[in-house]
Protein backbone atom coordinates (compact mmCIF):
# COMPACT_ATOMS: atom_id res chain seq x y z
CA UNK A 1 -29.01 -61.22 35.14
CA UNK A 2 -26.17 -59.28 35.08
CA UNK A 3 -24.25 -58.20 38.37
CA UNK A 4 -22.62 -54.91 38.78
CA UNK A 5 -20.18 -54.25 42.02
CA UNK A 6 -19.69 -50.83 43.15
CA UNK A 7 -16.51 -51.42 44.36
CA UNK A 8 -16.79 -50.33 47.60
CA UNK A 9 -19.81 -50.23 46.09
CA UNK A 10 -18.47 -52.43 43.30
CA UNK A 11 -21.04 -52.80 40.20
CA UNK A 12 -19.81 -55.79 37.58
CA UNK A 13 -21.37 -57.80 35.53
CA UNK A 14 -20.96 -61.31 33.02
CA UNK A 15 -19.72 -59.24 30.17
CA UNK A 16 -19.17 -55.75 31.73
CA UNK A 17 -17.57 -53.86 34.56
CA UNK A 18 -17.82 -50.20 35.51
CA UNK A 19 -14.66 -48.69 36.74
CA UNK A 20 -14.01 -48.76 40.35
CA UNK A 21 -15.88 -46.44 42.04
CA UNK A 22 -14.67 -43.29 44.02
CA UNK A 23 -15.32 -40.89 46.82
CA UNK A 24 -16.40 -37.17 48.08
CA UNK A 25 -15.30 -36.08 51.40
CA UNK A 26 -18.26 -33.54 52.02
CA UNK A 27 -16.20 -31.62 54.84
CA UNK A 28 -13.71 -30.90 51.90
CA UNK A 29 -16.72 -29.86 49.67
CA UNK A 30 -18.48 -28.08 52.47
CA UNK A 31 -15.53 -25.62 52.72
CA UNK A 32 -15.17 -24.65 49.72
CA UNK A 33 -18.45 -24.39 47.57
CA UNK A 34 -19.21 -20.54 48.69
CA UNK A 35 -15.82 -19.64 46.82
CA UNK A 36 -18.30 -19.70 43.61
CA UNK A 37 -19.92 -16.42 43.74
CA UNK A 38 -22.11 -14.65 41.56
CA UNK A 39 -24.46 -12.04 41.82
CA UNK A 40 -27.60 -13.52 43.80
CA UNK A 41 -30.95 -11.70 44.51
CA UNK A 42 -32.96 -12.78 47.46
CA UNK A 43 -29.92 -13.01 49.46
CA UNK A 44 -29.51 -11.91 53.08
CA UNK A 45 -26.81 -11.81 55.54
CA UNK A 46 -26.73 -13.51 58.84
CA UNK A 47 -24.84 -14.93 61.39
CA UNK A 48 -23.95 -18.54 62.55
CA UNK A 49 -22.67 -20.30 65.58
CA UNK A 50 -22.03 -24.21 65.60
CA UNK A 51 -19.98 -25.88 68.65
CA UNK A 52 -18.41 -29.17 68.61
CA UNK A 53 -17.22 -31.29 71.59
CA UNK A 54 -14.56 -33.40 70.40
CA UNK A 55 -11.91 -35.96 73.11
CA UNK A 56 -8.03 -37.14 72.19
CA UNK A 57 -9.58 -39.49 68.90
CA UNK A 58 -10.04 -36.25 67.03
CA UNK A 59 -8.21 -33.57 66.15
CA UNK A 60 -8.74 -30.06 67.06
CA UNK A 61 -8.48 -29.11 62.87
CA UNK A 62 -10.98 -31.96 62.55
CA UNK A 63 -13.18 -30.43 65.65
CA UNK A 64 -13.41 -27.02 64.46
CA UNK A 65 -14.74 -27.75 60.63
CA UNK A 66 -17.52 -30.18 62.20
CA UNK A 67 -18.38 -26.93 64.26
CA UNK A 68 -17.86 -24.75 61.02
CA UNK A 69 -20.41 -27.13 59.40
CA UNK A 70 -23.13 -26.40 62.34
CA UNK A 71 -22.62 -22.79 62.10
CA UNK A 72 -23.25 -22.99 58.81
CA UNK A 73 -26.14 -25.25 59.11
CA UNK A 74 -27.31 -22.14 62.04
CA UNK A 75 -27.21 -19.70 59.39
CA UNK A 76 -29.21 -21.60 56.80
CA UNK A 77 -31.60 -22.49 59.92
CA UNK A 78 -31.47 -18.47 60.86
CA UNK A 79 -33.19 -17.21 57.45
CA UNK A 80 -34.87 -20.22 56.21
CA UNK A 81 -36.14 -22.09 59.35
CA UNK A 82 -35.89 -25.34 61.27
CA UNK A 83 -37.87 -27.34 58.60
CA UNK A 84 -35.56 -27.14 55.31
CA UNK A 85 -32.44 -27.90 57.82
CA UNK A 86 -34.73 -30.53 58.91
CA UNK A 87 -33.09 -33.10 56.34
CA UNK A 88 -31.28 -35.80 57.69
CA UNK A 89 -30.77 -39.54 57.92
CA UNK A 90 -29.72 -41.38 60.79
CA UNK A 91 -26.60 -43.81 60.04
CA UNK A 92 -25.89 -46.91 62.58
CA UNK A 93 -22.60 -48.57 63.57
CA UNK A 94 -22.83 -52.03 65.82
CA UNK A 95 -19.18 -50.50 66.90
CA UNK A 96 -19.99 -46.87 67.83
CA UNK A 97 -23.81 -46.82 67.79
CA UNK A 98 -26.03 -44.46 65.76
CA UNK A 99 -25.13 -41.05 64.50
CA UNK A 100 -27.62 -38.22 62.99
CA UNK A 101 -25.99 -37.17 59.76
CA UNK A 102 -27.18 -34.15 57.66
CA UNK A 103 -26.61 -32.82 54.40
CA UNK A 104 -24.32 -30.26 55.25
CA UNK A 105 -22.83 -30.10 51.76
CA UNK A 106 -26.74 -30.31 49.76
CA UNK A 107 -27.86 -27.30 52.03
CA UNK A 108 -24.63 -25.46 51.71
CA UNK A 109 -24.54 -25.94 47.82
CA UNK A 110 -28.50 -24.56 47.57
CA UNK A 111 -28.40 -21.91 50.00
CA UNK A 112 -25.00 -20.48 51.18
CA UNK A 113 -23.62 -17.58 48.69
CA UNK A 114 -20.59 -16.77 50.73
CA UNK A 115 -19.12 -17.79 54.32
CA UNK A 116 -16.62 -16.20 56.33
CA UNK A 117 -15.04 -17.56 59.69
CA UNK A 118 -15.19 -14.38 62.32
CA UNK A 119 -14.48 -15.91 65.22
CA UNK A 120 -12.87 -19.63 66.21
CA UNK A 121 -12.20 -20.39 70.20
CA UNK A 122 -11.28 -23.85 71.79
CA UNK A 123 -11.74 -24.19 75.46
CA UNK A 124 -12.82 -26.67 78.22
CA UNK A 125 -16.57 -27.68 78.95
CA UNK A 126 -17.68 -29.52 81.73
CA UNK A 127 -13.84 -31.52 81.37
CA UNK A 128 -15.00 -31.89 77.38
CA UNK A 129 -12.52 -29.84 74.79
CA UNK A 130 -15.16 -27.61 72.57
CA UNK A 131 -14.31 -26.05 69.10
CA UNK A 132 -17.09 -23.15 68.90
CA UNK A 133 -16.82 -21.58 65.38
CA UNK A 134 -18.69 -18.32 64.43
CA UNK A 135 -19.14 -17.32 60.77
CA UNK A 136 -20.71 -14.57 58.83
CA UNK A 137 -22.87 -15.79 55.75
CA UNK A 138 -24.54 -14.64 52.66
CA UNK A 139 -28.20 -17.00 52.52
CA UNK A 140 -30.12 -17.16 49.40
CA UNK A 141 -34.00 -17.89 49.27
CA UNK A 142 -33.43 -19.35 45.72
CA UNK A 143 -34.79 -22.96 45.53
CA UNK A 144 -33.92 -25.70 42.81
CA UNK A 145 -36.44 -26.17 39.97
CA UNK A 146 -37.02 -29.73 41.79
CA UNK A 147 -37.21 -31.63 44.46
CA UNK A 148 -35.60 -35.00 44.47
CA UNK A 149 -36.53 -38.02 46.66
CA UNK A 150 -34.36 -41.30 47.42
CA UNK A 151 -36.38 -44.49 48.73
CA UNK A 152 -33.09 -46.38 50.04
CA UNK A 153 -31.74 -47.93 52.68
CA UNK A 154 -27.77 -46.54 52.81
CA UNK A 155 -26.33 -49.17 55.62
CA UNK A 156 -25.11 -52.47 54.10
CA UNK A 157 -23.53 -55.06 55.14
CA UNK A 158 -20.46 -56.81 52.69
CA UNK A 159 -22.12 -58.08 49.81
CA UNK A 160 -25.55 -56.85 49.94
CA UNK A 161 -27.52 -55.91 46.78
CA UNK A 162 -28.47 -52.38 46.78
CA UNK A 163 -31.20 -51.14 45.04
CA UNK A 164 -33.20 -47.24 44.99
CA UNK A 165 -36.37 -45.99 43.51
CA UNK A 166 -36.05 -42.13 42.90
CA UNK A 167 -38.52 -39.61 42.93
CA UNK A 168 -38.60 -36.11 40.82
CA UNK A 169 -41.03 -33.70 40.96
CA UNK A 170 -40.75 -32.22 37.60
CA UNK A 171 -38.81 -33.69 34.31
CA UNK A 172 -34.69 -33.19 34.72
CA UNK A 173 -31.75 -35.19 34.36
CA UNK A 174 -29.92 -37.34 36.88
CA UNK A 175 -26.57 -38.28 37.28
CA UNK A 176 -25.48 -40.51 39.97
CA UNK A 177 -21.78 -40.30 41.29
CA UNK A 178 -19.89 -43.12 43.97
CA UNK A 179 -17.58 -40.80 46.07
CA UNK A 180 -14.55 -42.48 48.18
CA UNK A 181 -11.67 -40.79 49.24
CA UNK A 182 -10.51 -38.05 46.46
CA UNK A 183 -12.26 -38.80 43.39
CA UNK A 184 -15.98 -39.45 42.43
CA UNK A 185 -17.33 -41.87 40.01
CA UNK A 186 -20.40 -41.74 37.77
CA UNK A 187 -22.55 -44.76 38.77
CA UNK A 188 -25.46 -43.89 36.26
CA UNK A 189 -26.22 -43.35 33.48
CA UNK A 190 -24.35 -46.68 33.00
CA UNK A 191 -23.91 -49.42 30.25
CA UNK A 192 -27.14 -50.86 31.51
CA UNK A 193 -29.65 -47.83 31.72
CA UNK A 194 -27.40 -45.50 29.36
CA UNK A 195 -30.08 -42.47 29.85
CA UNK A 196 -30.05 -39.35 32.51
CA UNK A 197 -33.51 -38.53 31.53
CA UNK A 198 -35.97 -39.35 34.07
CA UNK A 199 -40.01 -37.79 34.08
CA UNK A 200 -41.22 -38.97 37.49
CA UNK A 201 -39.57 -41.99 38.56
CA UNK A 202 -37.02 -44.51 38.14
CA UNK A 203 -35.69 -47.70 39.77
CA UNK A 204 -31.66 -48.40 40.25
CA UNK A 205 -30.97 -51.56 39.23
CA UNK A 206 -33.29 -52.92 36.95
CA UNK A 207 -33.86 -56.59 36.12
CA UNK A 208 -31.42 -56.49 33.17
CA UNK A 209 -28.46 -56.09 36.43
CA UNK A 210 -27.80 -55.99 40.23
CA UNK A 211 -25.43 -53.98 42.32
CA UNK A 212 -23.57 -55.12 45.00
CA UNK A 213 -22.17 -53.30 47.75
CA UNK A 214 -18.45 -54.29 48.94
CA UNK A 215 -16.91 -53.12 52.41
CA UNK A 216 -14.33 -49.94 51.94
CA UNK A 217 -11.51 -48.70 54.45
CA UNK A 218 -12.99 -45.39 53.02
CA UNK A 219 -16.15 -43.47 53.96
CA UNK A 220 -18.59 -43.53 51.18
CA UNK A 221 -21.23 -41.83 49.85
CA UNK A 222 -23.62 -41.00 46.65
CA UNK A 223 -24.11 -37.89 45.44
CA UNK A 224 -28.00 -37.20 43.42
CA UNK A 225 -27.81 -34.50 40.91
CA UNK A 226 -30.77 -33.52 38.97
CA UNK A 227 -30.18 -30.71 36.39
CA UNK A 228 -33.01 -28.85 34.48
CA UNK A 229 -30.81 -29.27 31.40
CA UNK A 230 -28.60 -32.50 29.89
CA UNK A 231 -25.64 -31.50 31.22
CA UNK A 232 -22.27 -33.40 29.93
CA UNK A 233 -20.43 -35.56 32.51
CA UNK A 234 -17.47 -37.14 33.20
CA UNK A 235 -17.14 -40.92 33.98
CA UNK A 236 -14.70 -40.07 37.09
CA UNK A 237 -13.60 -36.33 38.82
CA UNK A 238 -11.21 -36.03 41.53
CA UNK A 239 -12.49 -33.52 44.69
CA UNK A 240 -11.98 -30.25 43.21
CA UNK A 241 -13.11 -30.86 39.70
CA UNK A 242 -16.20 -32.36 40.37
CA UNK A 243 -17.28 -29.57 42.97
CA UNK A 244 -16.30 -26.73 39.85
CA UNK A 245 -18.57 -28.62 37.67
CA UNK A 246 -21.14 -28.89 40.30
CA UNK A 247 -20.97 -25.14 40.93
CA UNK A 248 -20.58 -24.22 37.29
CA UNK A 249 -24.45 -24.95 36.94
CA UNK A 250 -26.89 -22.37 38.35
CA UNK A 251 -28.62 -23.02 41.22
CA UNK A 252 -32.10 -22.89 39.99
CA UNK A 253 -31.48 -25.38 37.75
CA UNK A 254 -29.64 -28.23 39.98
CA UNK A 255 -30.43 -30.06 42.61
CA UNK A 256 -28.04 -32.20 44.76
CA UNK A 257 -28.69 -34.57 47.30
CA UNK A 258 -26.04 -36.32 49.29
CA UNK A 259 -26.59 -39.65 51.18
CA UNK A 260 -23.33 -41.41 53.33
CA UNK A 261 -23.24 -45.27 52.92
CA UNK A 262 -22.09 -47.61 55.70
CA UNK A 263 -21.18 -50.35 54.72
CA UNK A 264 -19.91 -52.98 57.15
CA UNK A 265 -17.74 -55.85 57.39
């Protein structure tokens, strides 16, 4: 068998390595996908609230785009409902306990057309700081033309093997990207399954190789996108140019899932 280390998720193998592998800071991402706009139908405008209680480990820049995410998260939540924000997955630390992450950036990237910041106040709560953040959004109805579905566990420990089955509802192809830090890199299609087309289902690794995950300073995470059509991919994208490609494709025919990894020591 053939190993592949994603280097913090390292993927290698006897004969073979991929490159290093890279990362996306969603807050980044988050902030700047509604700067793609287009003419949308089905759109209406709303408005969202998201506060954020933050102490001296974090800044009040850092405060006040967590809250921007939950405001827009409010928005989505405000024409869509509580059940598509519903998507989540819960993340545990031995050192800081459990925290509920969702996919601020996935929803964003589906649903929001255009943001704007209208209001941003920091004051004193019960002897907490708060960042409240108020925005006025553009939300589209639109829905991918599939639904994608990850069975995977996303907390390692150093050295674990990961594997993933993945679920489509319709015919599309996938492209898998490692994100750490500023730059992303394209985990699969790889040397080992060298096609993006998948019908129903497919399993990452398969027998031919492994992958084994390898502790980072970095967050990490992977980003799932499923496109109607073949599109062409780089190997590797820093921030910016991955999220122009990302938005370059409409949204009916995308969808993007992204899951954090933790990966301890």
């Amino acid at each position: 068998m053939k190993k592949v280390i994603l280097a913090t998720m390292m993927v290698t193998s006897n004969a073979y390595a991929l490159e290093p592998a890279s990362i996306l800071s969603v807050a980044s991402i988050v902030s700047s996908i509604p700067g793609h706009i287009e003419r949308f139908t089905g759109t209406r405008s709303t408005t969202g609230i998201g506060e954020y209680a933050f102490g001296p480990d974090v800044s009040e820049n850092t405060a006040c785009r967590k809250a921007e995410d939950r405001a827009k998260l409010d928005a989505i939540r405000n024409v869509l409902g509580e059940e598509v924000v519903s998507q989540s997955s819960m993340q545990c630390k031995e050192d800081n306990g459990c925290k509920l992450d969702v996919d601020v950036w996935s929803l964003s990237d589906a649903h929001l057309r255009k943001t704007k910041v209208s209001d941003r106040e920091v004051f004193d709560k019960l002897g907490t700081k708060v960042c409240k953040v108020t925005i006025n959004a553009q939300v589209s109805s639109e829905r991918p033309f599939a639904d994608l579905h990850i069975d995977s566990k996303f907390s390692y420990k150093d050295g674990e093997q990961m594997s993933m089955q993945i679920n489509s509802t319709d015919k599309g192809n996938l492209n898998i990207f490692h994100v750490e830090g500023n730059k992303a890199s394209r985990i699969f299609p790889n040397a080992f399954q060298n096609t993006s087309m998948i019908e129903k289902t497919i399993s990452i690794p398969t027998h031919q190789y492994s992958m084994t995950v390898k502790a980072s300073k970095f967050d990490e995470s992977l980003v799932f996108v499923l496109t109607k059509n073949n599109e062409k991919f780089l190997e590797s994208y820093d921030l910016t140019e991955l999220n122009n490609k990302l938005t370059s494709i409409p949204v009916k025919e995308r969808k993007i899932v992204r899951r954090n990894l933790v990966i301890e020591q």
